[in-house]
C-alpha atoms as a PDB file:
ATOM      1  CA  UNK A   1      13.286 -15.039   5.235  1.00  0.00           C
ATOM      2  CA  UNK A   2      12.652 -12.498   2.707  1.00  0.00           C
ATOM      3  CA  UNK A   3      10.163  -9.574   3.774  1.00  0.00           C
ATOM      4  CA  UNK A   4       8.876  -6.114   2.597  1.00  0.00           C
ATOM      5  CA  UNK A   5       7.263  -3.999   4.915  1.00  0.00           C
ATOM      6  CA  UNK A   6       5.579  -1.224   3.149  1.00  0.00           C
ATOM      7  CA  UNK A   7       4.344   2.192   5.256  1.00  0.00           C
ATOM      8  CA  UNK A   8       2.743   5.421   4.361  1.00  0.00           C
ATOM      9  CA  UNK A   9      -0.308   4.991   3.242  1.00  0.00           C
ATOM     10  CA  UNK A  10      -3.443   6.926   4.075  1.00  0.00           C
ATOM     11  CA  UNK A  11      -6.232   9.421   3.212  1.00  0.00           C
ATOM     12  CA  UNK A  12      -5.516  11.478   0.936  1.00  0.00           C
ATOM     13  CA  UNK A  13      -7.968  14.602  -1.123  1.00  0.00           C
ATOM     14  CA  UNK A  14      -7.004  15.453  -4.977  1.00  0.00           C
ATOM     15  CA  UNK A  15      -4.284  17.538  -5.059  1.00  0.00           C
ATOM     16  CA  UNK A  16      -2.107  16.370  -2.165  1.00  0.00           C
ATOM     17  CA  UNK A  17       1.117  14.593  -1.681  1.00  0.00           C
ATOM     18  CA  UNK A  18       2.379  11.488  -0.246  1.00  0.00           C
ATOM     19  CA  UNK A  19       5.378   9.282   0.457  1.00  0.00           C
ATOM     20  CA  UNK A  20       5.204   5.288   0.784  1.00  0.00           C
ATOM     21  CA  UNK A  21       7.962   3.766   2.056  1.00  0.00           C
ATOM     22  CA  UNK A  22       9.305  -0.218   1.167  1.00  0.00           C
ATOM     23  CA  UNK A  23      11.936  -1.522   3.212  1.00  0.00           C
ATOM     24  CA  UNK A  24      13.631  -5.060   2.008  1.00  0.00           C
ATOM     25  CA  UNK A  25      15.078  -7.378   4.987  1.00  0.00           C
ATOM     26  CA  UNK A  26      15.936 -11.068   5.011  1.00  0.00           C
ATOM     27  CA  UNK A  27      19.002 -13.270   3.599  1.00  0.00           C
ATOM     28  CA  UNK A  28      17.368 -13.049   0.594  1.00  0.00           C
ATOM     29  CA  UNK A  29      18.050  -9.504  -0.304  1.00  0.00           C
ATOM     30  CA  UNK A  30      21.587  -7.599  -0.199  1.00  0.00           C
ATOM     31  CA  UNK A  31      23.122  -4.703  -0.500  1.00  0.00           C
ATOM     32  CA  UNK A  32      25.401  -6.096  -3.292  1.00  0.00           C
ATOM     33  CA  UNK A  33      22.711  -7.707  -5.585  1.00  0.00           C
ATOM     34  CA  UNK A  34      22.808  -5.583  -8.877  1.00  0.00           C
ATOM     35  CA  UNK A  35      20.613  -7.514 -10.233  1.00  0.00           C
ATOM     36  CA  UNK A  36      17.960  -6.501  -7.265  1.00  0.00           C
ATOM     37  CA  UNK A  37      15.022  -4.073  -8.974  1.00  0.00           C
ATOM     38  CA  UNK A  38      12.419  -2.321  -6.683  1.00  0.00           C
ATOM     39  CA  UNK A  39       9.059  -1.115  -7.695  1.00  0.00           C
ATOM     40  CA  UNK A  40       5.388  -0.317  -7.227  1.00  0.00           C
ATOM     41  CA  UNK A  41       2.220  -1.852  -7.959  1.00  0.00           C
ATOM     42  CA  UNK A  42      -1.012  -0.982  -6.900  1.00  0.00           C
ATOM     43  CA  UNK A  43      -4.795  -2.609  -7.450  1.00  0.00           C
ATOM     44  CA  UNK A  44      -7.857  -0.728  -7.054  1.00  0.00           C
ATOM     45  CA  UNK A  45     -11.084  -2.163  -6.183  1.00  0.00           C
ATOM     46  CA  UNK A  46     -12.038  -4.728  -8.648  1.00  0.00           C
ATOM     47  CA  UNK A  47      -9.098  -4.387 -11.101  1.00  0.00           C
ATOM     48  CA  UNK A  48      -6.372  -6.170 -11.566  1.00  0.00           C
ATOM     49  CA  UNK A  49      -3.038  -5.107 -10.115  1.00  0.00           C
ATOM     50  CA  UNK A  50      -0.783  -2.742 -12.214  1.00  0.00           C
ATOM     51  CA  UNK A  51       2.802  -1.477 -12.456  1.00  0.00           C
ATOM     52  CA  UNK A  52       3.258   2.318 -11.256  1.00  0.00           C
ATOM     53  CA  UNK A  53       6.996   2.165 -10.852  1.00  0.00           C
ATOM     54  CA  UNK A  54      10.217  -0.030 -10.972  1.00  0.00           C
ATOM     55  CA  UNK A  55      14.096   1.322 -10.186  1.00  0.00           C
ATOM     56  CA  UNK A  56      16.645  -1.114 -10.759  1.00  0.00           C
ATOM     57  CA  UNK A  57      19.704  -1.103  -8.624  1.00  0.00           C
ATOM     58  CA  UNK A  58      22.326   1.644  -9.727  1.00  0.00           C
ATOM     59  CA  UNK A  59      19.025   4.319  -9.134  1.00  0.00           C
ATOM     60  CA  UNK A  60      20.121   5.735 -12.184  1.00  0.00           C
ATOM     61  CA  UNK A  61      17.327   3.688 -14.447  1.00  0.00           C
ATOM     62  CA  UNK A  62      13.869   4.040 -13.856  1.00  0.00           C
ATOM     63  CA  UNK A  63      10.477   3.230 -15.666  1.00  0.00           C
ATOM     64  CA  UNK A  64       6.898   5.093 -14.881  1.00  0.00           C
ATOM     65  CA  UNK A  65       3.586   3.816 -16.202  1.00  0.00           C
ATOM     66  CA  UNK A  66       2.006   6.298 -18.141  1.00  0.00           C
ATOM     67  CA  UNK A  67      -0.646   7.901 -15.655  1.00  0.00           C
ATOM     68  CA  UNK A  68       1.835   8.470 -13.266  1.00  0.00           C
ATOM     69  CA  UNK A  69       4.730  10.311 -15.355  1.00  0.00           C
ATOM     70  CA  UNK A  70       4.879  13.491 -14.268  1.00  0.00           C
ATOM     71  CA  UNK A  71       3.090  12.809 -10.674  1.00  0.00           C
ATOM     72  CA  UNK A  72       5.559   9.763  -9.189  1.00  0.00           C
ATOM     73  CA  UNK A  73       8.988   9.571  -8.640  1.00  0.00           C
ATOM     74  CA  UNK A  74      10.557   6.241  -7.078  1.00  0.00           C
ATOM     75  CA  UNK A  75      14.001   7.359  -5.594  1.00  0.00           C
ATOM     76  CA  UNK A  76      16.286   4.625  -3.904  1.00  0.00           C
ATOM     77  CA  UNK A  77      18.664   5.384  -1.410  1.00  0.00           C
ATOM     78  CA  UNK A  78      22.663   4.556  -1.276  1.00  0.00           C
ATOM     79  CA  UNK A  79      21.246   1.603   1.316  1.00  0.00           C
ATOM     80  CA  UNK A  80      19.896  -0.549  -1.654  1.00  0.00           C
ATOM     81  CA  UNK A  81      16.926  -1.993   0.522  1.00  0.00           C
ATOM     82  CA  UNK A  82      14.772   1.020   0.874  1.00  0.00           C
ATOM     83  CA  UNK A  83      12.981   2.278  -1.882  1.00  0.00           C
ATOM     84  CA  UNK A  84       9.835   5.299  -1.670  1.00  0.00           C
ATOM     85  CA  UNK A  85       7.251   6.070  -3.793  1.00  0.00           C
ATOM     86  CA  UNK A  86       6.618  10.204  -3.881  1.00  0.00           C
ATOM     87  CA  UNK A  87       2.887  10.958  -5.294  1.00  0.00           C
ATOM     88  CA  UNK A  88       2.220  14.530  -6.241  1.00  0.00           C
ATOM     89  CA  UNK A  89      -0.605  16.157  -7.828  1.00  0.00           C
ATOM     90  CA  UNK A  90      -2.874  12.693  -6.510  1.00  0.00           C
ATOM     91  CA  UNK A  91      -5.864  11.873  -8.224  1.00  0.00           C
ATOM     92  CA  UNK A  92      -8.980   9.792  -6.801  1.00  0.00           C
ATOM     93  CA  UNK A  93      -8.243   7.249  -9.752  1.00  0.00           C
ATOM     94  CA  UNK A  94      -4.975   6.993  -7.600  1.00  0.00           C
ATOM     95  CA  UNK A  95      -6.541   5.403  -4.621  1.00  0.00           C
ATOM     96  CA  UNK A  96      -5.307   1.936  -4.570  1.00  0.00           C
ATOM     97  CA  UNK A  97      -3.619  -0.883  -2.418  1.00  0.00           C
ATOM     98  CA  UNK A  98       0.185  -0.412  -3.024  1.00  0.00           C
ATOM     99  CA  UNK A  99       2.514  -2.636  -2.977  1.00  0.00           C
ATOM    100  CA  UNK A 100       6.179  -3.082  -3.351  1.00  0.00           C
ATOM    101  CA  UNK A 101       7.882  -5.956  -5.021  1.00  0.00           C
ATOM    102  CA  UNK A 102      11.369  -6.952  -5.591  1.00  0.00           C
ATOM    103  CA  UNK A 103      12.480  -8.859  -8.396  1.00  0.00           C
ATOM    104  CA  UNK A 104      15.715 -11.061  -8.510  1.00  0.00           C
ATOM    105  CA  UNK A 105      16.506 -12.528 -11.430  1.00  0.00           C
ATOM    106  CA  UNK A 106      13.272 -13.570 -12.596  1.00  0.00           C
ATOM    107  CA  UNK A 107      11.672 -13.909  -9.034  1.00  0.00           C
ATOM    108  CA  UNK A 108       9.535 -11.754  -7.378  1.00  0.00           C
ATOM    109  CA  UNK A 109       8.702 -11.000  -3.885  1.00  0.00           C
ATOM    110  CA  UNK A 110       5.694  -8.703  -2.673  1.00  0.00           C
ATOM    111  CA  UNK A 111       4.677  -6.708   0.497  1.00  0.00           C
ATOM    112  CA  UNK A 112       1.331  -6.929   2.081  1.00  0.00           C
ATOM    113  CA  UNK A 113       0.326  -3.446   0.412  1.00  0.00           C
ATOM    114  CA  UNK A 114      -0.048  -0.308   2.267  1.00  0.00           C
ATOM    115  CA  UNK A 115      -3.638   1.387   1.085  1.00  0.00           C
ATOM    116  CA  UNK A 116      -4.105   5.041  -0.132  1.00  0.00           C
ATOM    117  CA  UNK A 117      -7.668   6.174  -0.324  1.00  0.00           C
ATOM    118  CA  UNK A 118      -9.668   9.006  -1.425  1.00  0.00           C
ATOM    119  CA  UNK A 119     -11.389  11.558   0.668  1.00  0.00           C
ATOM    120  CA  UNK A 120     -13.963  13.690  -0.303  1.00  0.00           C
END
């Protein structure tokens, strides 16, 4: 069974850092898929969800939606089935659900979300 367990989340003021974590387990995901990408999405209250991040499998090729460039980084470890999402310079508009997908070949797979909120 395929699962992502996202971690890392929590309460966060502007300025501050934070690392999510996405781990991939289940038959459905290996090691050896190169055609395995790993991203980020995230949906704030009353919006629709939107793409933050994607890394495909090499780790060499990576795509950033535009509010993040600069902030985000999505490295991927040697494992293949890990991926993290490191979030400088936060903003409150960065408070969000976040969740990790996986797409093979066409199909995706999702987490449950791991939620980052603003404090004041």
């Amino acid at each position: 069974q395929a699962q992502l367990v996202e971690s890392g989340g929590g309460s966060v003021q502007a300025g501050d850092s934070l690392r999510l974590s996405c781990v991939a387990s289940g038959r459905t995901f290996s090691t050896f898929d190169y055609d395995m990408d790993m991203g980020w999405y995230r949906q704030a209250p009353g919006k629709e969800r939107e793409f933050v991040a994607r890394i495909d499998w090499s780790g060499v090729n990576t795509s950033y939606a535009e509010p993040v460039k600069g902030r985000f980084t999505i490295p991927r470890p040697n494992t293949k089935l890990t991926t993290y999402l490191r979030m400088n310079s936060l903003k409150p508009e960065d408070a969000a659900v976040y969740y990790c997908n996986v797409q093979i070949r066409g199909v995706d797979y999702w987490g449950k979300g791991t939620p980052v909120t603003a404090s004041s």
